[in-house]
Each structure stands twice: as structure tokens, then as C-alpha cells.
PDB file of N, CA and C in Angstrom:
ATOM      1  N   UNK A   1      76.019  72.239 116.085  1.00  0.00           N
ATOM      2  CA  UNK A   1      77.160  72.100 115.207  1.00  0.00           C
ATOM      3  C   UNK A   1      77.581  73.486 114.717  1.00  0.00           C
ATOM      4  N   UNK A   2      79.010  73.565 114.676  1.00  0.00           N
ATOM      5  CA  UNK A   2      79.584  75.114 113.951  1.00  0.00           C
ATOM      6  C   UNK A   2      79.166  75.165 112.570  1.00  0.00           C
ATOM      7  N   UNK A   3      79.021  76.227 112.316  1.00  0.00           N
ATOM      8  CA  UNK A   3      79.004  76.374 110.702  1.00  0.00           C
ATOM      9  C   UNK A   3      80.969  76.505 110.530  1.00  0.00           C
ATOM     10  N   UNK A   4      80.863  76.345 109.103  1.00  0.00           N
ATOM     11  CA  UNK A   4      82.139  76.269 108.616  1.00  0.00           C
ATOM     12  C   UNK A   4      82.385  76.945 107.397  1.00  0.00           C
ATOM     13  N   UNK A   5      83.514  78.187 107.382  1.00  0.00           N
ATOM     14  CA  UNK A   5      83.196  79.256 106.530  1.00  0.00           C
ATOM     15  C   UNK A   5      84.820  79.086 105.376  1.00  0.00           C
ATOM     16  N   UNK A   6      84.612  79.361 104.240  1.00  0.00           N
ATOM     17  CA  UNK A   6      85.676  79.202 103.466  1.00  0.00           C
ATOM     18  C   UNK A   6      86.238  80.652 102.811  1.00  0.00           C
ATOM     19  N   UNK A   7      86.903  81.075 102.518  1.00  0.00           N
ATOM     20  CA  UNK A   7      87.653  82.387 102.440  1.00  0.00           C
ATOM     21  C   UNK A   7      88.916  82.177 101.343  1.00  0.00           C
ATOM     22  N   UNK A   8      88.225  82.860 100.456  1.00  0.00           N
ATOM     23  CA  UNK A   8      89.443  82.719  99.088  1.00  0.00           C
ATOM     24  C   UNK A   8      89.467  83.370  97.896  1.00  0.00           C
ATOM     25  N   UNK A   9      90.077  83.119  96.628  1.00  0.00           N
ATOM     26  CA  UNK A   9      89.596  83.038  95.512  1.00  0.00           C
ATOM     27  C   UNK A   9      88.248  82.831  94.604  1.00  0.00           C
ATOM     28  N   UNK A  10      87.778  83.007  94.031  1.00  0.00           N
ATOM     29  CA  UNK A  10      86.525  82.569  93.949  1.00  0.00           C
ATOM     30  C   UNK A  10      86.685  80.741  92.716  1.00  0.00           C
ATOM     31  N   UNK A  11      88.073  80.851  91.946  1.00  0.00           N
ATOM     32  CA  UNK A  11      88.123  79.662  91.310  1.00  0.00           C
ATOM     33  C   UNK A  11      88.607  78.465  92.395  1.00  0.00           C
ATOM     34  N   UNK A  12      89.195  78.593  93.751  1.00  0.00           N
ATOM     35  CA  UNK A  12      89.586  78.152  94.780  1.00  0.00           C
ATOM     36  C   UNK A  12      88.337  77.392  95.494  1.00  0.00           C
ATOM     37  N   UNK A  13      87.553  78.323  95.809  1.00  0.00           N
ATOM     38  CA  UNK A  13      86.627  78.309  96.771  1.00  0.00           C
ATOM     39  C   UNK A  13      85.032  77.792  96.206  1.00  0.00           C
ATOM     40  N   UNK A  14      84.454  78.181  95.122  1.00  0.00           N
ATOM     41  CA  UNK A  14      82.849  78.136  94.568  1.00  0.00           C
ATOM     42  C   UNK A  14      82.542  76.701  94.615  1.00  0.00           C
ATOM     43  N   UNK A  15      83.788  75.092  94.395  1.00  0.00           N
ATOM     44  CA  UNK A  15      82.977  74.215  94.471  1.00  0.00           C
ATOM     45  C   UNK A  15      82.613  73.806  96.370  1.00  0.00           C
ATOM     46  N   UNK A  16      83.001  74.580  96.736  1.00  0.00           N
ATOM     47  CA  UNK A  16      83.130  74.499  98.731  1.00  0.00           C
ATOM     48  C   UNK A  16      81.323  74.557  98.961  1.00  0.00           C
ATOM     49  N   UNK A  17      80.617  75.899  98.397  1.00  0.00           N
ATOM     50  CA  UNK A  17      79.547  76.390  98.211  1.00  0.00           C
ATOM     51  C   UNK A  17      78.315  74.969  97.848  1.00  0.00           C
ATOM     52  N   UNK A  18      78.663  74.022  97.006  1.00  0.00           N
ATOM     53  CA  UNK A  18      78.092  73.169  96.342  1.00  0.00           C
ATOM     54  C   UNK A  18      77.648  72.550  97.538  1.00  0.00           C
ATOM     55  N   UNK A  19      79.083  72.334  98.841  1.00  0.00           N
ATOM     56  CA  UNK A  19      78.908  71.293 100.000  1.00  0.00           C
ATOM     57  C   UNK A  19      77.535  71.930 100.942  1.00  0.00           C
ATOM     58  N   UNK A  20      77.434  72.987 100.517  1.00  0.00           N
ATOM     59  CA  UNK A  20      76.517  73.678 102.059  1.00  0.00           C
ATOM     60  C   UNK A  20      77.708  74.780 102.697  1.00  0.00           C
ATOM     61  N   UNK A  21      78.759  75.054 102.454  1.00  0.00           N
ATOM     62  CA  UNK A  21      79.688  75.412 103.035  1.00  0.00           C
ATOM     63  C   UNK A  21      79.757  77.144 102.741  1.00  0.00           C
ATOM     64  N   UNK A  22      79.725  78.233 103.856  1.00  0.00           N
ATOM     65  CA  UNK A  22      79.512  79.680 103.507  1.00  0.00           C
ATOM     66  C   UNK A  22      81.059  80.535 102.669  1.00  0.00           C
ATOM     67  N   UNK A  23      80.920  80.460 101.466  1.00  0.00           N
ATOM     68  CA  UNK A  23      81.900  80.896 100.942  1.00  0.00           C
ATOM     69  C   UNK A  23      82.244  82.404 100.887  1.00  0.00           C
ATOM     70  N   UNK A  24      83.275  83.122 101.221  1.00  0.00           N
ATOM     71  CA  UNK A  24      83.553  84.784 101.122  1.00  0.00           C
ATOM     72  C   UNK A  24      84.513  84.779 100.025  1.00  0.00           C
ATOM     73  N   UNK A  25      84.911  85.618  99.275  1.00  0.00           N
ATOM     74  CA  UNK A  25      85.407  85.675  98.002  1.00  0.00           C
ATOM     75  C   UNK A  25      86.386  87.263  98.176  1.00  0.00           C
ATOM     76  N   UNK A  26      86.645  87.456  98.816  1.00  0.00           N
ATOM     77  CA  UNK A  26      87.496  88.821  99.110  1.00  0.00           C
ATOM     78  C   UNK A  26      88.381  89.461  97.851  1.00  0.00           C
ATOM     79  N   UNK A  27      88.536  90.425  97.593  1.00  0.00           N
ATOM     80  CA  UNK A  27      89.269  91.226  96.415  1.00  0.00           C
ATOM     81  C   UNK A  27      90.301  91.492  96.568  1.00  0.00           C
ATOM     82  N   UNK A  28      90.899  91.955  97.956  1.00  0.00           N
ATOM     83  CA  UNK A  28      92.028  92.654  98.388  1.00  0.00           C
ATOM     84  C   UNK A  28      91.778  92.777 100.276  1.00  0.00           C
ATOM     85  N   UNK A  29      93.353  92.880 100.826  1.00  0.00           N
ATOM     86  CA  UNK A  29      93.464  92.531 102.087  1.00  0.00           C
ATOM     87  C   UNK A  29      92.442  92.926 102.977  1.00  0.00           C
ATOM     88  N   UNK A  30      91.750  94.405 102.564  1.00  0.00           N
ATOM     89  CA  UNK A  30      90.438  94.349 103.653  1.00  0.00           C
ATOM     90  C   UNK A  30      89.528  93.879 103.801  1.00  0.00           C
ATOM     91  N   UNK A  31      89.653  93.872 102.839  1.00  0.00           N
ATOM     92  CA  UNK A  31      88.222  92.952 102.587  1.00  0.00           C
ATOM     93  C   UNK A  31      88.695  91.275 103.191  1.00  0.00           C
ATOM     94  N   UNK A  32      89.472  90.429 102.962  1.00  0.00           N
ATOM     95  CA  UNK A  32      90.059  89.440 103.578  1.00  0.00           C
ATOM     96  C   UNK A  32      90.062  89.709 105.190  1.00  0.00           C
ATOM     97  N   UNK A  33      90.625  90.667 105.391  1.00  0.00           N
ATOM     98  CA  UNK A  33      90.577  90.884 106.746  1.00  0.00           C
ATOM     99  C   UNK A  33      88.658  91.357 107.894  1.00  0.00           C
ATOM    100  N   UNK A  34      88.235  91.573 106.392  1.00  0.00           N
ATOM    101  CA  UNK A  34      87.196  91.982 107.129  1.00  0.00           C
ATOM    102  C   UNK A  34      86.130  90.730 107.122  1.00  0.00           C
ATOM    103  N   UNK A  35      86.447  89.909 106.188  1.00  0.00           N
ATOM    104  CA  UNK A  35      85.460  88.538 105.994  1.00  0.00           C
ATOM    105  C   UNK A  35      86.089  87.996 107.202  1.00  0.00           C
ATOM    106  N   UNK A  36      87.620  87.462 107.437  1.00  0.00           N
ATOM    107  CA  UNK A  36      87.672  87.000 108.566  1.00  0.00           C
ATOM    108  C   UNK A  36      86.804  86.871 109.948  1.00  0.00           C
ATOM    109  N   UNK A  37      86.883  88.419 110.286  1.00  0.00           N
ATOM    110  CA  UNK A  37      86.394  88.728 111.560  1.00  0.00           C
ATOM    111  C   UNK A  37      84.999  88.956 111.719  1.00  0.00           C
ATOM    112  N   UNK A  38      84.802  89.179 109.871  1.00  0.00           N
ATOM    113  CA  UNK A  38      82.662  88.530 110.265  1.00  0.00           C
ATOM    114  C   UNK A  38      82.440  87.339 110.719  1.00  0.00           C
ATOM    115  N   UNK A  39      83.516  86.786 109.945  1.00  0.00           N
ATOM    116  CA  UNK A  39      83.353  85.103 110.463  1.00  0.00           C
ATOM    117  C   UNK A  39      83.685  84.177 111.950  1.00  0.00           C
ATOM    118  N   UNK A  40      83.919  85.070 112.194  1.00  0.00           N
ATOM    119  CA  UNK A  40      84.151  84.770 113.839  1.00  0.00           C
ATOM    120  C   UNK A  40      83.410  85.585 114.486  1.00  0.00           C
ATOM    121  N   UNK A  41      83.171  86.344 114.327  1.00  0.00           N
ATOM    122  CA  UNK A  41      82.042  87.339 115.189  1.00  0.00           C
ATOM    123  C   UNK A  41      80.954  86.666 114.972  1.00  0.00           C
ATOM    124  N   UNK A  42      80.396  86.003 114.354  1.00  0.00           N
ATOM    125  CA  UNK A  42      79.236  85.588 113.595  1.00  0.00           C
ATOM    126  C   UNK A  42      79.273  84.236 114.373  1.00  0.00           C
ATOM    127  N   UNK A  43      80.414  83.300 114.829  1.00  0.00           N
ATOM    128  CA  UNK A  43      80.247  82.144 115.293  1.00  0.00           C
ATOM    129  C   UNK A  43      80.815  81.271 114.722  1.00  0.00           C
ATOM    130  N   UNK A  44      81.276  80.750 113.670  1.00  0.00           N
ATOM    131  CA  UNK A  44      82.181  80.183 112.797  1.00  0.00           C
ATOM    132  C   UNK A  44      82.954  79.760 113.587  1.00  0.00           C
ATOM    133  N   UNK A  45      82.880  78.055 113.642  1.00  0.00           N
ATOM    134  CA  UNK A  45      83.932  77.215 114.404  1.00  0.00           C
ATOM    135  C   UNK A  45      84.962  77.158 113.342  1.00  0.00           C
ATOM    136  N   UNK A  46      84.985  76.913 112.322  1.00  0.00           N
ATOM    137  CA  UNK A  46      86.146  76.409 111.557  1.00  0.00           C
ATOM    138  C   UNK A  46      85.798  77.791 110.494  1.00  0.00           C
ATOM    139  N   UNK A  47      87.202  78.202 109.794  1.00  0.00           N
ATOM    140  CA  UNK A  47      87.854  78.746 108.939  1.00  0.00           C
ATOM    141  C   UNK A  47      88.773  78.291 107.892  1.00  0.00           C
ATOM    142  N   UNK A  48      88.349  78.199 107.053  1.00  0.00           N
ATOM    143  CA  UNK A  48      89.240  77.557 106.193  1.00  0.00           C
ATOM    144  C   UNK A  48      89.644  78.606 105.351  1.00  0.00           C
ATOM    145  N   UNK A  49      91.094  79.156 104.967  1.00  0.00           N
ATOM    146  CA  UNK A  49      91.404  80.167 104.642  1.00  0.00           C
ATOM    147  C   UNK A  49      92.678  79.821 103.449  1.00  0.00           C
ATOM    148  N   UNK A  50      92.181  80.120 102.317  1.00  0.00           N
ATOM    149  CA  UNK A  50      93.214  79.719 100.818  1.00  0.00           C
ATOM    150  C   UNK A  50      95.320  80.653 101.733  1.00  0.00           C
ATOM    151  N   UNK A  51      95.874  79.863 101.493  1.00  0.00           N
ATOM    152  CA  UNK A  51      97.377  80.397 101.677  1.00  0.00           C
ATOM    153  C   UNK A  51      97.335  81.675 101.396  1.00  0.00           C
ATOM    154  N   UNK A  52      96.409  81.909  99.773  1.00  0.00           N
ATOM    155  CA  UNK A  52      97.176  83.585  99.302  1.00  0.00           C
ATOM    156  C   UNK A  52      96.389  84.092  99.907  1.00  0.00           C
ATOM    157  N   UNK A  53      95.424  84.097 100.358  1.00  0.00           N
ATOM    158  CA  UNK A  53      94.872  85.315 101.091  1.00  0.00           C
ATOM    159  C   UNK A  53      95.374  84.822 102.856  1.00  0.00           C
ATOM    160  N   UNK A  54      95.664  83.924 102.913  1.00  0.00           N
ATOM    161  CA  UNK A  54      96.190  84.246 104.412  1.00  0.00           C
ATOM    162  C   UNK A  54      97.596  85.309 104.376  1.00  0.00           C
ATOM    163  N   UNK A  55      98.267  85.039 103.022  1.00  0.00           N
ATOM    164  CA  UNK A  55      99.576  85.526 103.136  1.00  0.00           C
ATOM    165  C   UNK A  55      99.078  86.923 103.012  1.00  0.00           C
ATOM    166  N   UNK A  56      97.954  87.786 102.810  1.00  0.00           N
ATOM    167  CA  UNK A  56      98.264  89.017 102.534  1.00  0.00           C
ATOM    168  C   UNK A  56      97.536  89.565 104.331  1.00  0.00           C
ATOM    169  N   UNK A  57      96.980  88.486 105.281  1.00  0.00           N
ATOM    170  CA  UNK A  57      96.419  89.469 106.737  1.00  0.00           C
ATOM    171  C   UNK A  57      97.404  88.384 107.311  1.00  0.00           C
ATOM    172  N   UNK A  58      98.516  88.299 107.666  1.00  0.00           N
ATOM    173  CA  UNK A  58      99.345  87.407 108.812  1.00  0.00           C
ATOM    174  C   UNK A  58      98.897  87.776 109.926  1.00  0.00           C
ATOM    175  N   UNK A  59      98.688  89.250 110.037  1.00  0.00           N
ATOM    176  CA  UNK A  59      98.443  89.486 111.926  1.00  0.00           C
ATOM    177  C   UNK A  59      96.871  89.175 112.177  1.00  0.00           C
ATOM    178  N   UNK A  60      95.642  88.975 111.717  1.00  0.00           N
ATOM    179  CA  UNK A  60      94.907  88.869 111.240  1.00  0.00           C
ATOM    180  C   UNK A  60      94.362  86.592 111.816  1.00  0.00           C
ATOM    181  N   UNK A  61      95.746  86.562 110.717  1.00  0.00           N
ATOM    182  CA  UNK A  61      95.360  84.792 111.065  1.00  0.00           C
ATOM    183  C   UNK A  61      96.499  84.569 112.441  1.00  0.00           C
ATOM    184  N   UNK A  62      97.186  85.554 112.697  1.00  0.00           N
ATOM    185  CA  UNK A  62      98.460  84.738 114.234  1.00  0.00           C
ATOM    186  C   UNK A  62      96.911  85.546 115.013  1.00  0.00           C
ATOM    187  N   UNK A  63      96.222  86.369 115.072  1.00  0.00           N
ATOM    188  CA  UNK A  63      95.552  86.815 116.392  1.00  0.00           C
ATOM    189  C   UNK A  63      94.361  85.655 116.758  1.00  0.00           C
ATOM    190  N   UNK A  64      93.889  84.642 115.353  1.00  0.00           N
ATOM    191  CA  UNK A  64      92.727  83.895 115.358  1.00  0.00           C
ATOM    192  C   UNK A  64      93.325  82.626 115.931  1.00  0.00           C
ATOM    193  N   UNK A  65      94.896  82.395 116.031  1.00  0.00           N
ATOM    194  CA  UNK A  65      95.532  81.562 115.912  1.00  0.00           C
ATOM    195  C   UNK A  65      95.691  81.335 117.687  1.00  0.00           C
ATOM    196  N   UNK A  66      95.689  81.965 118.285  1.00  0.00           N
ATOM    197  CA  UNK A  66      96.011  82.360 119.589  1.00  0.00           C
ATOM    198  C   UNK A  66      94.473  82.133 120.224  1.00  0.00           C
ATOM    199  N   UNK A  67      93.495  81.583 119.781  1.00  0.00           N
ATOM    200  CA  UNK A  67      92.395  81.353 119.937  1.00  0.00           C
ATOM    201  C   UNK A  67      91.623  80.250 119.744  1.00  0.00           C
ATOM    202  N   UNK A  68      90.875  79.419 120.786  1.00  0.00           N
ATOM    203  CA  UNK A  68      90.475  78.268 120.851  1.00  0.00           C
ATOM    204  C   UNK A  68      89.396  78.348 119.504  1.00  0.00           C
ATOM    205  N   UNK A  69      88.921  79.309 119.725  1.00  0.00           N
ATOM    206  CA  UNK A  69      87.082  79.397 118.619  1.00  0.00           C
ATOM    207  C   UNK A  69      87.615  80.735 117.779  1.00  0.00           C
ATOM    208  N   UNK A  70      87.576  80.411 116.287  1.00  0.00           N
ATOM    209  CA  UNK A  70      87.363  80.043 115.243  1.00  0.00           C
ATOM    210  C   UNK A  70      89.017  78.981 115.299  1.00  0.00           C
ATOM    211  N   UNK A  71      88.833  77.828 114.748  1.00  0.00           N
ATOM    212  CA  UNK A  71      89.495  77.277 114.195  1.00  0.00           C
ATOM    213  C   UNK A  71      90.084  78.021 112.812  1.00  0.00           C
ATOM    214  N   UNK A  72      91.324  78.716 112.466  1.00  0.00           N
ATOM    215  CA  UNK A  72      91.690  78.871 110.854  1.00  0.00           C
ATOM    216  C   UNK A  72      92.723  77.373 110.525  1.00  0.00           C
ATOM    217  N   UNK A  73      92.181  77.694 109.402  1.00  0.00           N
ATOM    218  CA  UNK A  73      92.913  76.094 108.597  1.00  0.00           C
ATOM    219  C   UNK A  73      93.179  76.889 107.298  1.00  0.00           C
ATOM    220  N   UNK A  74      94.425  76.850 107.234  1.00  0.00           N
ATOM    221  CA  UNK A  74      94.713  76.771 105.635  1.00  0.00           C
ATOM    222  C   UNK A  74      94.927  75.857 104.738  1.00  0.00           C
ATOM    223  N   UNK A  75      94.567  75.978 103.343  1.00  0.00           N
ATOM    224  CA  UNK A  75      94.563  75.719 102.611  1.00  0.00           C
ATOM    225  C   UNK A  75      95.117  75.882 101.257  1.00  0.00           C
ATOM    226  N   UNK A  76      95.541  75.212  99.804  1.00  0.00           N
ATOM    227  CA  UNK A  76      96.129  75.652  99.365  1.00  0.00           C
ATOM    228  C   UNK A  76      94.849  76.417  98.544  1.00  0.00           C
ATOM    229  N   UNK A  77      95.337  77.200  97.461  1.00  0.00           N
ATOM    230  CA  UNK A  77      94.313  77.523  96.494  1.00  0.00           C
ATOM    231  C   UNK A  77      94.502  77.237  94.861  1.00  0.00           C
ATOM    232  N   UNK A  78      93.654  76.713  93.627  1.00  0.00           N
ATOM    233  CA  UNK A  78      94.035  76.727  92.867  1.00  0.00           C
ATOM    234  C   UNK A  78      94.858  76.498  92.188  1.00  0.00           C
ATOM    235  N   UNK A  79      95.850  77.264  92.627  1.00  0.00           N
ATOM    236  CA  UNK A  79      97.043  77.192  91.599  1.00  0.00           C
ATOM    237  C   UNK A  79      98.072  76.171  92.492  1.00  0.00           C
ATOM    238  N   UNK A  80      97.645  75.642  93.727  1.00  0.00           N
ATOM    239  CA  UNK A  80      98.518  74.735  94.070  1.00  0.00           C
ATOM    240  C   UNK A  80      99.241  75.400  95.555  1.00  0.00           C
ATOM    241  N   UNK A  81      99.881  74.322  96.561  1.00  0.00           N
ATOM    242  CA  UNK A  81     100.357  74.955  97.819  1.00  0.00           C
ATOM    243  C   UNK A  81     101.629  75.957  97.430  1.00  0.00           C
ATOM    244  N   UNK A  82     101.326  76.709  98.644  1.00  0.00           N
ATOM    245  CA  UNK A  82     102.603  77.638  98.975  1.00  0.00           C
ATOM    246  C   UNK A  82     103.462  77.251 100.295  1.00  0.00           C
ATOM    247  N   UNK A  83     103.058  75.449 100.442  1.00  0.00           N
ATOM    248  CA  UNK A  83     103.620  75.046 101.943  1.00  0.00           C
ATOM    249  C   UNK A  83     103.419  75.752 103.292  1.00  0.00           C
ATOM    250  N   UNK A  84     102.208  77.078 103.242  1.00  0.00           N
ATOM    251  CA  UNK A  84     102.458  77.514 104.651  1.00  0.00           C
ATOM    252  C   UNK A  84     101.811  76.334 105.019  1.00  0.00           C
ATOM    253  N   UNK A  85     100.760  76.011 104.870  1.00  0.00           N
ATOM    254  CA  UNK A  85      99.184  75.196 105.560  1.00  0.00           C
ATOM    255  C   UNK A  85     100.375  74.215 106.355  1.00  0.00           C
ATOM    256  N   UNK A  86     101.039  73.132 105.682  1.00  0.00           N
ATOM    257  CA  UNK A  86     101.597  72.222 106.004  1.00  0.00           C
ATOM    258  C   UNK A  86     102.628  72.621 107.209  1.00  0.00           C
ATOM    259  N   UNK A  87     103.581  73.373 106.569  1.00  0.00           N
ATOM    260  CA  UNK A  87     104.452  73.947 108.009  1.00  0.00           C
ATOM    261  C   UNK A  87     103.779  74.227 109.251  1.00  0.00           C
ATOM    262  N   UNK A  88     102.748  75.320 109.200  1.00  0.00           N
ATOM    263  CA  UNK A  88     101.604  75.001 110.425  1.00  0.00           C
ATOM    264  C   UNK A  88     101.602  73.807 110.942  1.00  0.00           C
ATOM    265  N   UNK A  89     101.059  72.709 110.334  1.00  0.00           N
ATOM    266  CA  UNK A  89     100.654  71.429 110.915  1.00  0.00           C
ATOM    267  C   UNK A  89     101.892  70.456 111.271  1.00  0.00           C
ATOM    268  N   UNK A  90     102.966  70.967 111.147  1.00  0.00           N
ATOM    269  CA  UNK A  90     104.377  70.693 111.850  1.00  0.00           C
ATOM    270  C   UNK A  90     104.514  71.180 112.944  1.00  0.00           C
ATOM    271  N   UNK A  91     104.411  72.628 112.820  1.00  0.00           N
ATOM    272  CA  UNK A  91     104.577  73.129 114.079  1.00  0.00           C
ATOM    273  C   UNK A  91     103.859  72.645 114.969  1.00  0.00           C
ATOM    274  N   UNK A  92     102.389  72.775 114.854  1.00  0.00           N
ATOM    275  CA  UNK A  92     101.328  72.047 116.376  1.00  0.00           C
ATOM    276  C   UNK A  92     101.777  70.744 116.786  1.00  0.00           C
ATOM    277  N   UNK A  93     101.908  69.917 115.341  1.00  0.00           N
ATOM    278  CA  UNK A  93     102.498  68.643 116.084  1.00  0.00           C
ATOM    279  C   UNK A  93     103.539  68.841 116.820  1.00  0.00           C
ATOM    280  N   UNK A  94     104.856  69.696 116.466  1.00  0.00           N
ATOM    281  CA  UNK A  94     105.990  69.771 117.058  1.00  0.00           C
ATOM    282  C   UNK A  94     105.577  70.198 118.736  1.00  0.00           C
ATOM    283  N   UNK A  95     104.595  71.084 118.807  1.00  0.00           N
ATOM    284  CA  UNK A  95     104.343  71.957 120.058  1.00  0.00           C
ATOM    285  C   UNK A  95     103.564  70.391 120.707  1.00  0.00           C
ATOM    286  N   UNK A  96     102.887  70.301 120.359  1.00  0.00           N
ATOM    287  CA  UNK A  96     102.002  69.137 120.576  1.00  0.00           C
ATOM    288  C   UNK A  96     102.596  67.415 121.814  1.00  0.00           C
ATOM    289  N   UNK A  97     103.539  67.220 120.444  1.00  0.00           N
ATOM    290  CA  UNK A  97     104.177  66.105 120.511  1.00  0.00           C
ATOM    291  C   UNK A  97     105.796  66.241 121.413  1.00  0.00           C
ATOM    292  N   UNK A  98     106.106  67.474 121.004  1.00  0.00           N
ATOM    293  CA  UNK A  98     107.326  68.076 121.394  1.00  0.00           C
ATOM    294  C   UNK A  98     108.585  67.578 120.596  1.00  0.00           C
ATOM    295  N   UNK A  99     108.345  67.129 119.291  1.00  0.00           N
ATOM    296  CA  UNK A  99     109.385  66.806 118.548  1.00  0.00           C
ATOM    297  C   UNK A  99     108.786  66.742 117.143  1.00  0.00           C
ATOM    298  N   UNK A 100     109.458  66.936 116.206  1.00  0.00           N
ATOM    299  CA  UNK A 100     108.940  66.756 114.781  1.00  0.00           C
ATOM    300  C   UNK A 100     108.701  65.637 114.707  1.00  0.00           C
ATOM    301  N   UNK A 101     107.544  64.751 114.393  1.00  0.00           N
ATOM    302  CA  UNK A 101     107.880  63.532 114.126  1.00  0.00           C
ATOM    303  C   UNK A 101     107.668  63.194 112.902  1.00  0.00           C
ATOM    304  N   UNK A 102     107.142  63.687 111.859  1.00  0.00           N
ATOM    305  CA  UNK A 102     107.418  63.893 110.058  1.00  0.00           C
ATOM    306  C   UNK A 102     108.822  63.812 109.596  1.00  0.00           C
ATOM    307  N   UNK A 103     109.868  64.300 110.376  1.00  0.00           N
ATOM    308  CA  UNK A 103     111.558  64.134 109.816  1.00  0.00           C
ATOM    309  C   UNK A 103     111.973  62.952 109.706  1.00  0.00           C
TER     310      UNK A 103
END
């Protein structure tokens, strides 16, 4: 089984930790960017990654994105969605299905 790594805020992310789940807590984009790619170097099937810190490495989550292994999944954080996570999961369906079917 993959391990499954969470990437965020720390008020976002600490009850994830409770599950068994490897939490990274990043300060600023390198550090975001650099937890990422431990986490896939390391083996990490799934990524679960809070919106605001996806919004500050975009090239970062489109290069993981283009990639069967690590799964990234966003998420909202805390303070509530910023709608990327969801638009994502339009698009695959759209690519997927070949039509929106949510409209």
C-alpha cells in the first residue's frame, strides 16, 4: 500500500496526522516545493496538497500532474475552498468523459 502524504498549513493539516497520515507543514514556496518532491521521491502514492500552497508552486503541481505516481489532490484549507481542487475534477472528468457532465 502507498503511504499518503498531506502538505499545508499546519491549522489545515495536524488533524490528518491523528489518521496515521505523514503531514509537511511548509513556511514559504520552497519549502512547499521542496516537501513536494521529498514526497514523491520517497514513494508517496497520493498527495494531498491544501489550494494555498498549491497556488504558490503551479509548475511544481502541473509537472506531478503529468504523472501517473504521485497522485496530487487538492484540497481546500482552513479557511475554506479557493475552487481550484474542484475545477481540476471538472476538467479530468471533462478529459475523461469528453464533456462536462456537472453543467
Amino acid at each position: 500500500m502507498d503511504r499518503v502524504a498531506v502538505i499545508g498549513d499546519r491549522a489545515s493539516v495536524l488533524a490528518f496526522r491523528a489518521m496515521g497520515v505523514d503531514v509537511f507543514t511548509p513556511t514559504d514556496s520552497d519549502a512547499a516545493r521542496n516537501n513536494v518532491d521529498r514526497a514523491a521521491r520517497e514513494g508517496y502514492g497520493v498527495i494531498f496538497l491544501t489550494e494555498t500552497v498549491a497556488a504558490m508552486i503551479p509548475e511544481t503541481v502541473a509537472r506531478y500532474r503529468s504523472q501517473l505516481k504521485p497522485a496530487v489532490i487538492l484540497i481546500p484549507d482552513h479557511q475554506g475552498s479557493m475552487g481550484i481542487g474542484m475545477n481540476d475534477i471538472y476538467k479530468n472528468v471533462e478529459k475523461a468523459v469528453g464533456t462536462n457532465i456537472f453543467k
